[in-house]
PDB file of N, CA and C in Angstrom:
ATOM      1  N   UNK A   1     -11.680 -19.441  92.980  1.00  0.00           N
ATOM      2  CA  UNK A   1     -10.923 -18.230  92.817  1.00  0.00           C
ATOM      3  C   UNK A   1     -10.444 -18.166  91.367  1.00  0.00           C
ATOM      4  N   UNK A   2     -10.689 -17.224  90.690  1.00  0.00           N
ATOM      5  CA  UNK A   2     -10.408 -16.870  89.493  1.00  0.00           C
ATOM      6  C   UNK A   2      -8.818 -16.744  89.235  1.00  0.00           C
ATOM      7  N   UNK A   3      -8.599 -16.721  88.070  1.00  0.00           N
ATOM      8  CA  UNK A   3      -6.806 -16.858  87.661  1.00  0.00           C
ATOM      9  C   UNK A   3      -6.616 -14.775  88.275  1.00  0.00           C
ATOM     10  N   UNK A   4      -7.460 -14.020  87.708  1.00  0.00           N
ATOM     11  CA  UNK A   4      -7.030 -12.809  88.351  1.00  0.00           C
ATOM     12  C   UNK A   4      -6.882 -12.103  89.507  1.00  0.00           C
ATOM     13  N   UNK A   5      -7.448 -13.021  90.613  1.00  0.00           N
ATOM     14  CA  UNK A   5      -7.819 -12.815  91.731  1.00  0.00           C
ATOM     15  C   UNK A   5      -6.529 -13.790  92.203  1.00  0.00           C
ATOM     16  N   UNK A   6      -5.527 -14.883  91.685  1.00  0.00           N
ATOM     17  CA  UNK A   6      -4.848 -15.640  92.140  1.00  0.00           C
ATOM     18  C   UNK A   6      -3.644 -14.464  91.741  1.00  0.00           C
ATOM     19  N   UNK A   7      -3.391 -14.150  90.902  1.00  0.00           N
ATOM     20  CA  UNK A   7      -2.401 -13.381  90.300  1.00  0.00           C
ATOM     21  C   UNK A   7      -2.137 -12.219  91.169  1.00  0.00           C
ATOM     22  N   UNK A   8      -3.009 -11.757  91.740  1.00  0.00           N
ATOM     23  CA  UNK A   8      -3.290 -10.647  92.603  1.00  0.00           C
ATOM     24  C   UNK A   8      -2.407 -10.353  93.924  1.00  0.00           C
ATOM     25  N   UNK A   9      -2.356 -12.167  94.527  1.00  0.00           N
ATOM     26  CA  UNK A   9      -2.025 -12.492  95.751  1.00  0.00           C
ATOM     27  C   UNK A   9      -0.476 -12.140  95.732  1.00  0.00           C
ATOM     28  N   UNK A  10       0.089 -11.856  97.549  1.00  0.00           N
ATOM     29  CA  UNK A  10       1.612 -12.269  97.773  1.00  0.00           C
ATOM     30  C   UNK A  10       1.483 -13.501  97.266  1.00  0.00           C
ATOM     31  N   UNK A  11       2.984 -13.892  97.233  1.00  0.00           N
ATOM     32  CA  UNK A  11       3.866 -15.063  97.606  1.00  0.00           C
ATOM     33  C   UNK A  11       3.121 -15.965  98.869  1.00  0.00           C
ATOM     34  N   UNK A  12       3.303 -14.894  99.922  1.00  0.00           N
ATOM     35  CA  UNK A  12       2.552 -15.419 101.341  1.00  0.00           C
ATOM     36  C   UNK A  12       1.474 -16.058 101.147  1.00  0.00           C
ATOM     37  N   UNK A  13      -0.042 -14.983 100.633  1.00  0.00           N
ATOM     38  CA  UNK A  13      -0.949 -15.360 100.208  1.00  0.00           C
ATOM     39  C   UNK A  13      -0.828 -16.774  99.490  1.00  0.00           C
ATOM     40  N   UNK A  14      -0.365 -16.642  98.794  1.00  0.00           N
ATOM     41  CA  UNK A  14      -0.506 -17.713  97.418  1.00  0.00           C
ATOM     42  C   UNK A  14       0.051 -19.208  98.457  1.00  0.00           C
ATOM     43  N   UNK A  15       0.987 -18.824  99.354  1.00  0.00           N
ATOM     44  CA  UNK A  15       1.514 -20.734 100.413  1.00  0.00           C
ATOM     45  C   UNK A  15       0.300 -20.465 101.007  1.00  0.00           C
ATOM     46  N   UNK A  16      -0.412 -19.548 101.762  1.00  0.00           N
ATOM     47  CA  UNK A  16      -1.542 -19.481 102.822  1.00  0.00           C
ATOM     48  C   UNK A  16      -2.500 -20.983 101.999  1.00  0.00           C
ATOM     49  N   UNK A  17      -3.030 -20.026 100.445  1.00  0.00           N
ATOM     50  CA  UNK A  17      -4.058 -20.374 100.271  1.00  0.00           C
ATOM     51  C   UNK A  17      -4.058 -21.919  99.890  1.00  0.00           C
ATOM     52  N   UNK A  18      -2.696 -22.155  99.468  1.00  0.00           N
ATOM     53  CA  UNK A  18      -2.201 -23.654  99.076  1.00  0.00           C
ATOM     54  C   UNK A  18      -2.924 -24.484 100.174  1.00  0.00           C
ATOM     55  N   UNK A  19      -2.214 -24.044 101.097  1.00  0.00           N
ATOM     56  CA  UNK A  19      -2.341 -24.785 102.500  1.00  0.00           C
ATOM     57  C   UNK A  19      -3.753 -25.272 102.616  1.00  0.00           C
ATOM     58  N   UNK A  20      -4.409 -24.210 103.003  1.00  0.00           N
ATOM     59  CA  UNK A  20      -5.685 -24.599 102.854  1.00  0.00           C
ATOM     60  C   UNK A  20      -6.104 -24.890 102.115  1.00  0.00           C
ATOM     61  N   UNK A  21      -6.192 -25.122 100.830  1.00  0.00           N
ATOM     62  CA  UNK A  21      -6.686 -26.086  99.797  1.00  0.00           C
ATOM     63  C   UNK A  21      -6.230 -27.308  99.904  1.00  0.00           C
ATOM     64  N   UNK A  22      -5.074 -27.617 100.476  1.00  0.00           N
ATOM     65  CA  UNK A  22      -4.510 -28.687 100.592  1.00  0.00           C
ATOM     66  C   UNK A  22      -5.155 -29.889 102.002  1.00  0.00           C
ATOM     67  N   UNK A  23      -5.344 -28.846 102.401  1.00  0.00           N
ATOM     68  CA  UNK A  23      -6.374 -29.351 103.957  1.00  0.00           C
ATOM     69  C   UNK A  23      -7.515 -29.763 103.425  1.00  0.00           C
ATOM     70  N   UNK A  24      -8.257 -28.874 103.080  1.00  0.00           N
ATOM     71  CA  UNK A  24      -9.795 -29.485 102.653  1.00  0.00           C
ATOM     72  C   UNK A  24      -9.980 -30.466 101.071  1.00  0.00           C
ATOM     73  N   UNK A  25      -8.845 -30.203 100.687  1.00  0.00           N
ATOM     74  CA  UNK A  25      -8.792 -31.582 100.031  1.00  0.00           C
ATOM     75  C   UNK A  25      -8.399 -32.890  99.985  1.00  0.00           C
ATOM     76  N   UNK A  26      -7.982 -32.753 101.317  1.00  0.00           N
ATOM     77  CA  UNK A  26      -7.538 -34.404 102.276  1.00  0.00           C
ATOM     78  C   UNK A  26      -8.799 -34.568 102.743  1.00  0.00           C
ATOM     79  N   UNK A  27      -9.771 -33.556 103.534  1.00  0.00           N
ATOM     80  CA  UNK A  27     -11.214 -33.959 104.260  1.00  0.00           C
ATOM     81  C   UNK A  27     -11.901 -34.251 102.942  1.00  0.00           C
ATOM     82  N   UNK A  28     -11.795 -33.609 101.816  1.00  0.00           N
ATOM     83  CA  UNK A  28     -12.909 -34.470 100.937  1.00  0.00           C
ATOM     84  C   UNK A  28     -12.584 -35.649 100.534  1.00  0.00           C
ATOM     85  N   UNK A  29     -11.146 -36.142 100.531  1.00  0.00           N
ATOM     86  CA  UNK A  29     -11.097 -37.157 100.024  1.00  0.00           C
ATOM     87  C   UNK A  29     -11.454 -38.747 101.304  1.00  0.00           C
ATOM     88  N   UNK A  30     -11.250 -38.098 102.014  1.00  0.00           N
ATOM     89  CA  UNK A  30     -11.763 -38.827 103.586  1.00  0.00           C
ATOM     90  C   UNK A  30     -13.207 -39.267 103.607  1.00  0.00           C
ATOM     91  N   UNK A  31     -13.928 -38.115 103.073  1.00  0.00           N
ATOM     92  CA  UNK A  31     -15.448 -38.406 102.785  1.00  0.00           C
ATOM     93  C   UNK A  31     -15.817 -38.810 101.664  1.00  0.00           C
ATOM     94  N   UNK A  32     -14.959 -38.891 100.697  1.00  0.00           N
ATOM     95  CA  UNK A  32     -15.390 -39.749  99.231  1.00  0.00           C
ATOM     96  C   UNK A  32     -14.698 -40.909 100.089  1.00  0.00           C
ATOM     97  N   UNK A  33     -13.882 -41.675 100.608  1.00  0.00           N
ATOM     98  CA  UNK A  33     -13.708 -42.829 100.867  1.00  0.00           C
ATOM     99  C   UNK A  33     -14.656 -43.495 101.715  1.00  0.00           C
ATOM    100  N   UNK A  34     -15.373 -42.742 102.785  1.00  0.00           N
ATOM    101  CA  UNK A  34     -16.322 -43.131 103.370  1.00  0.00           C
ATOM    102  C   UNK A  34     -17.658 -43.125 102.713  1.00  0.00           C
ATOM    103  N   UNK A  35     -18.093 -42.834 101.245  1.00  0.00           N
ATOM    104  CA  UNK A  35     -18.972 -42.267 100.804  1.00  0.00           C
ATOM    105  C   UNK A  35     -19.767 -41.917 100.977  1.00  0.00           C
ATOM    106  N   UNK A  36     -19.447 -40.211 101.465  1.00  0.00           N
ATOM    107  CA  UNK A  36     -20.347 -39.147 102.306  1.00  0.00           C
ATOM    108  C   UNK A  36     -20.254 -37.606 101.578  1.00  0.00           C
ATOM    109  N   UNK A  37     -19.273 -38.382 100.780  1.00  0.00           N
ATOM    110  CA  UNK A  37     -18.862 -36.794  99.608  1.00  0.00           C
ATOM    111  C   UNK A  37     -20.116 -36.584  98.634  1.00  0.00           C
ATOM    112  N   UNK A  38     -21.128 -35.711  98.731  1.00  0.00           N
ATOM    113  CA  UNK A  38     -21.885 -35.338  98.108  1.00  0.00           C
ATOM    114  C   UNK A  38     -21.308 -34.623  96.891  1.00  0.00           C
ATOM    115  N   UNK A  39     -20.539 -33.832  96.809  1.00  0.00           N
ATOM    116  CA  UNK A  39     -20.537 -33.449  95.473  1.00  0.00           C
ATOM    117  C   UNK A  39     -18.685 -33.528  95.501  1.00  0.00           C
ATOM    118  N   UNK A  40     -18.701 -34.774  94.174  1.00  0.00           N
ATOM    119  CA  UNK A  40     -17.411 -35.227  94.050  1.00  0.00           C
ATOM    120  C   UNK A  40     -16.862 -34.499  92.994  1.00  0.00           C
ATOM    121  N   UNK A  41     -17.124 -33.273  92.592  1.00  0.00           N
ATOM    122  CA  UNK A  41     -16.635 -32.137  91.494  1.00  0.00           C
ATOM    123  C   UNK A  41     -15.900 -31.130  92.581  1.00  0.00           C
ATOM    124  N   UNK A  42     -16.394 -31.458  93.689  1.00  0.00           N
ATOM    125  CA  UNK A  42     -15.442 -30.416  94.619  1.00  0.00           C
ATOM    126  C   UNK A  42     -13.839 -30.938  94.376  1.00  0.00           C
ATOM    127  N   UNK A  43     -13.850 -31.979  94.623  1.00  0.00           N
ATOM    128  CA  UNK A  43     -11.933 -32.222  94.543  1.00  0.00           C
ATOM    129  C   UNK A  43     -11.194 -32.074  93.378  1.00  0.00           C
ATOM    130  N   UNK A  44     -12.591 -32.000  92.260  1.00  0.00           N
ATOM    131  CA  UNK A  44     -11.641 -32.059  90.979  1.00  0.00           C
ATOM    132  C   UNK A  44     -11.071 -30.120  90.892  1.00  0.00           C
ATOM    133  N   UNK A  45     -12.370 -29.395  90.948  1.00  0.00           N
ATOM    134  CA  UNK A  45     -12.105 -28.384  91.531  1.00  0.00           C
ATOM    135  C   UNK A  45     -11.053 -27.427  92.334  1.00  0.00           C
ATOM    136  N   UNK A  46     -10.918 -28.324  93.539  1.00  0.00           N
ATOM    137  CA  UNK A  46      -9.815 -27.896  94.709  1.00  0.00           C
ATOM    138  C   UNK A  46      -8.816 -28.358  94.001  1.00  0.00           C
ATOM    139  N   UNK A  47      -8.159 -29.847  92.956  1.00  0.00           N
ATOM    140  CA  UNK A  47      -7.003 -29.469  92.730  1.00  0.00           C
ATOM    141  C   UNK A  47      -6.380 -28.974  91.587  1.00  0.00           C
ATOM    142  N   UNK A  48      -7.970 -28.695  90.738  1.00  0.00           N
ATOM    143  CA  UNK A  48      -7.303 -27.395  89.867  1.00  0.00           C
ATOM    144  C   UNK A  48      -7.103 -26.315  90.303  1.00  0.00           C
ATOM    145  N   UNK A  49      -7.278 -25.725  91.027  1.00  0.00           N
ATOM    146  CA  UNK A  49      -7.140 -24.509  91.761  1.00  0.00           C
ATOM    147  C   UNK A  49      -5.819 -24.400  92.441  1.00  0.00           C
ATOM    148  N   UNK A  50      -4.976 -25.878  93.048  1.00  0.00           N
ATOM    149  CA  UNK A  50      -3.936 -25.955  93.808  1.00  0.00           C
ATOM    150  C   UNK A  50      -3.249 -25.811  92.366  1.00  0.00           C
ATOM    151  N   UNK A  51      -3.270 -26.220  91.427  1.00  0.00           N
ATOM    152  CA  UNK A  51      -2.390 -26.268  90.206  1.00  0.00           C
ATOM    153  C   UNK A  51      -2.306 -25.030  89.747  1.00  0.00           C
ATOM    154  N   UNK A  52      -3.438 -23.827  89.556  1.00  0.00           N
ATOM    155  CA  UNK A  52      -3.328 -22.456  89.329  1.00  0.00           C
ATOM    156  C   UNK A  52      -2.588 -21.862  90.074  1.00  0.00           C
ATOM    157  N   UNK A  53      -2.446 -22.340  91.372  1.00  0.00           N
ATOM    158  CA  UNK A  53      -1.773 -21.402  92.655  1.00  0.00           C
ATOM    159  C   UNK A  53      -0.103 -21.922  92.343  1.00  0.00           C
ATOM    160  N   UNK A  54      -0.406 -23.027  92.276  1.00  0.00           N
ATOM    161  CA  UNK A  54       1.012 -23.674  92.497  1.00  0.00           C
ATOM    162  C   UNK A  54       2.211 -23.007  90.751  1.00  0.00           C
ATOM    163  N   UNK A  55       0.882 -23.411  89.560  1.00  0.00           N
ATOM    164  CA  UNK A  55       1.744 -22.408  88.606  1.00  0.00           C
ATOM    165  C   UNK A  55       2.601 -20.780  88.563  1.00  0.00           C
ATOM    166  N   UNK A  56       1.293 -20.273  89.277  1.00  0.00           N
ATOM    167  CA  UNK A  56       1.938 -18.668  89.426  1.00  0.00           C
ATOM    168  C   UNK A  56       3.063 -18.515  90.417  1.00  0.00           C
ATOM    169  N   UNK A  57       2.692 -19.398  91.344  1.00  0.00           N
ATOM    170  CA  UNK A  57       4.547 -19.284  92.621  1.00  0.00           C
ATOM    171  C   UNK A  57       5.398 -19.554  91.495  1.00  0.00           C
ATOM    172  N   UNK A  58       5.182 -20.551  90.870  1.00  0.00           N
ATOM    173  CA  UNK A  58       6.086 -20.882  89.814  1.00  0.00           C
ATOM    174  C   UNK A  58       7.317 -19.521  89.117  1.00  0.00           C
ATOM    175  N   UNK A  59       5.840 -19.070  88.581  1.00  0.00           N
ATOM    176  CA  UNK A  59       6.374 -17.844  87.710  1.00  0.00           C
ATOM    177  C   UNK A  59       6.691 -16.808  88.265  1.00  0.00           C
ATOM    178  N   UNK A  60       6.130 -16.155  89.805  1.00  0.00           N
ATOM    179  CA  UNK A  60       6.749 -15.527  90.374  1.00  0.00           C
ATOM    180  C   UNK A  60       7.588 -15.595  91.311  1.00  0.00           C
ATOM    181  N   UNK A  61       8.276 -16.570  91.436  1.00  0.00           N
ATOM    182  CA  UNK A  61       9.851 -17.097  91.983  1.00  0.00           C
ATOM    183  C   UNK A  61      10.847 -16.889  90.886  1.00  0.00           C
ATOM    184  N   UNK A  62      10.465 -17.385  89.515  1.00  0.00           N
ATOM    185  CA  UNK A  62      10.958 -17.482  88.198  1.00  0.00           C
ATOM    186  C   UNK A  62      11.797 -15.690  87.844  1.00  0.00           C
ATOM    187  N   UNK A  63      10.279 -14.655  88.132  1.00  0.00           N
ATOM    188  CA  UNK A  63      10.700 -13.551  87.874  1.00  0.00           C
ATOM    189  C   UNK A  63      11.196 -12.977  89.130  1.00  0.00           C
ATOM    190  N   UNK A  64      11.329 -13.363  90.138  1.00  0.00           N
ATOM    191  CA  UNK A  64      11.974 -12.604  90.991  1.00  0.00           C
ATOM    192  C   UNK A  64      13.744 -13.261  91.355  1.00  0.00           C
ATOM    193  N   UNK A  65      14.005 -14.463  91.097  1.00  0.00           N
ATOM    194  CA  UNK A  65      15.441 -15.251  90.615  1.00  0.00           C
ATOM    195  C   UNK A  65      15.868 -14.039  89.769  1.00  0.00           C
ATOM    196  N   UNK A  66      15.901 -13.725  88.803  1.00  0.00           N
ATOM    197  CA  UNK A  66      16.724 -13.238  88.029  1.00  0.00           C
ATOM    198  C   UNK A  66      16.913 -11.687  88.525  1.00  0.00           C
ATOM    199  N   UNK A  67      16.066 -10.933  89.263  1.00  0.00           N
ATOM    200  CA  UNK A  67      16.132  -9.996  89.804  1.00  0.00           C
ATOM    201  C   UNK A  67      17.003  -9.765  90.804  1.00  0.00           C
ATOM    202  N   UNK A  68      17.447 -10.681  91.350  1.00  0.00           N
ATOM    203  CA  UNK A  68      18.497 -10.974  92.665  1.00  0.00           C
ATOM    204  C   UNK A  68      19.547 -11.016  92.429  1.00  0.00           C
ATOM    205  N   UNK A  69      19.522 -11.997  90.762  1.00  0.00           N
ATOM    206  CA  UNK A  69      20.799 -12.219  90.804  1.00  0.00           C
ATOM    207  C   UNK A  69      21.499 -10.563  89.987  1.00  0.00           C
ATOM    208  N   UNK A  70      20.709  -9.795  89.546  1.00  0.00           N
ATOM    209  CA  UNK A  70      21.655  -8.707  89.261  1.00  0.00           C
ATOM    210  C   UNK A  70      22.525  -8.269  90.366  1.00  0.00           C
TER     211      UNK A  70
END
């Protein structure tokens, strides 16, 4: 998923998709321990992607804090 297509998402969206990235990157790492993980660029992958997701909650918690507190 692209940074514009992440930017795009709710809040909701953005925990949904965590989640599930977070899932299938426990099963790959299950199958790289068993060594059955065919392509071990997938996890590096899945947790850059958790780090893109996880930055933008960042920033849009960031900008919506100060909005409240007016």
């Amino acid at each position: 998923m692209k940074l514009k297509e992440i930017l795009e998402l709710s809040l909701q969206e953005l925990a949904a998709r965590k989640h599930e990235l977070r899932e299938e990157s426990f099963h790959l790492r299950i199958q790289q321990q068993s060594g059955q993980l065919e392509k071990p660029s997938q996890l590096r992958a899945i947790r850059r992607e958790i780090a893109r997701i996880e930055t933008v909650l960042t920033q849009k918690k960031s900008k919506a804090a100060p909005a409240a507190a007016k």
